[in-house]
Protein backbone atom coordinates (compact mmCIF):
# COMPACT_ATOMS: atom_id res chain seq x y z
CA UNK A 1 10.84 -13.30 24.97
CA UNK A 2 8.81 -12.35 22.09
CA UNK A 3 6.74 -9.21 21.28
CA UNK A 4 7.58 -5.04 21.33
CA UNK A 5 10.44 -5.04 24.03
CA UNK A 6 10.39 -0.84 24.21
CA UNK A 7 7.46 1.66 22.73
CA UNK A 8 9.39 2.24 19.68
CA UNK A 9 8.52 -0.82 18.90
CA UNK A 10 4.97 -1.21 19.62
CA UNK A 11 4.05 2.39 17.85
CA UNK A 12 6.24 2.64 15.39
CA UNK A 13 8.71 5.64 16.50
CA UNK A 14 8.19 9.09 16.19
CA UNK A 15 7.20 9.00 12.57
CA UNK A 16 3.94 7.48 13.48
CA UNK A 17 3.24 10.03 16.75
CA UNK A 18 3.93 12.40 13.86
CA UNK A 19 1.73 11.08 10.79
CA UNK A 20 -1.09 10.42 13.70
CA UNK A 21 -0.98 13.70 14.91
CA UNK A 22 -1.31 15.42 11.14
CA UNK A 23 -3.85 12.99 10.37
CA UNK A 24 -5.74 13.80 13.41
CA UNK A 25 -5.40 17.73 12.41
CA UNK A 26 -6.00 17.58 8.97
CA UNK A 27 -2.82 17.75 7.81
CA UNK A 28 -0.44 16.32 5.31
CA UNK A 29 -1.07 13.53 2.72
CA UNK A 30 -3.66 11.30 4.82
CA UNK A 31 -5.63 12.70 6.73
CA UNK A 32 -8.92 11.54 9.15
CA UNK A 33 -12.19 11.74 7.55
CA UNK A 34 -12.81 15.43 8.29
CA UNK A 35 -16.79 14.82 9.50
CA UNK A 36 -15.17 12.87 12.40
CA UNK A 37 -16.11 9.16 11.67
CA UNK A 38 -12.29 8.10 12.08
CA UNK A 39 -11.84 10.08 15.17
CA UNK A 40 -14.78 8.81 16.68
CA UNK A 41 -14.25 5.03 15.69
CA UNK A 42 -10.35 5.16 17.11
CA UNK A 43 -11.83 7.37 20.21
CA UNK A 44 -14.47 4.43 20.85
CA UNK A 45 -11.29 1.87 20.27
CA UNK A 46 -9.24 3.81 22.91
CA UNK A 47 -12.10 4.63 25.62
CA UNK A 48 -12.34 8.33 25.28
CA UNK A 49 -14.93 10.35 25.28
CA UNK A 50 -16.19 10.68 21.38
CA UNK A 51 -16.45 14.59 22.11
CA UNK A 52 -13.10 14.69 21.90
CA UNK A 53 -13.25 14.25 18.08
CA UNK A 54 -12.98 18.22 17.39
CA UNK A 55 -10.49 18.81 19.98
CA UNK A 56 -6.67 19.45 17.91
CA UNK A 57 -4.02 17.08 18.78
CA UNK A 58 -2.71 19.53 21.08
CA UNK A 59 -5.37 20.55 22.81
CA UNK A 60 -5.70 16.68 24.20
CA UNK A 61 -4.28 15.30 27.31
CA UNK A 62 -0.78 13.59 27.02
CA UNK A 63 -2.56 10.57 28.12
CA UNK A 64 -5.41 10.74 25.43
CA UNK A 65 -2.69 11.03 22.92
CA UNK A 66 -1.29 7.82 23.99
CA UNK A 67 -4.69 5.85 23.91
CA UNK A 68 -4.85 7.02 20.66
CA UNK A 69 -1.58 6.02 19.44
CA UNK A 70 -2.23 2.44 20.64
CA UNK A 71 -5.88 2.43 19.71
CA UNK A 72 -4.12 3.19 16.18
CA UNK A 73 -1.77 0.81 16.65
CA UNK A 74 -4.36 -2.13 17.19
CA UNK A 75 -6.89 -0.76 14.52
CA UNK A 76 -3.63 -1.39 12.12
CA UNK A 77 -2.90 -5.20 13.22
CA UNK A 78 -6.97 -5.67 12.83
CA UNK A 79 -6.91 -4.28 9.41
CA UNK A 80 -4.03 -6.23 8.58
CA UNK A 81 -5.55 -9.52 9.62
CA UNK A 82 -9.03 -8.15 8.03
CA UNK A 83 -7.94 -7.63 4.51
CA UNK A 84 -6.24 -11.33 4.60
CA UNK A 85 -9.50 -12.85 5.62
CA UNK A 86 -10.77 -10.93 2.63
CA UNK A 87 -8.30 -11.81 -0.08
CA UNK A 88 -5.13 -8.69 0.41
CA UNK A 89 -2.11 -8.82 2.48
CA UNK A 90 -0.22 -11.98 3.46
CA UNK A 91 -2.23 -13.36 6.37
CA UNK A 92 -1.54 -13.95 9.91
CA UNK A 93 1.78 -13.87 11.23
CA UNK A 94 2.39 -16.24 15.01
């Protein structure tokens, strides 16, 4: 069988529940655009309500954090696949 066999897998482990959650604050390194064009776009990518862009990662629902984490998840694959269509990266992988 072939693709994420546990959520580890398919998110990227803690680490990445961590560096979305900063990122999502304001925090750390890399952070979200802070006028709210990031949270929006992964919001719209997840299903939410775009309001939610100025709630803090806490203040959302366990089960808005987890749309987010996969709507992350996916916006990473597309960029992937984008910037090899465009000339970067090292193209599609089957």
């Amino acid at each position: 069988m072939s693709g994420p066999q546990h959520i580890g897998e398919l998110i990227g482990g803690p680490d990445f529940i961590a560096r979305l959650a900063d990122a999502w604050d304001g925090k750390g390194a890399n952070v979200l655009a802070p006028g709210g064009d990031e949270h929006r776009a992964l919001l719209e990518l997840a299903r939410l309500p775009t309001p939610l862009f100025r709630a803090r990662w806490d203040e959302l629902r366990p089960q808005e954090r987890w749309a987010l984490m996969l709507a992350a998840r996916r916006a990473i694959e597309f960029g992937r696949q984008c910037a090899w269509m465009f000339g970067e990266g090292q193209g599609a992988r089957f």
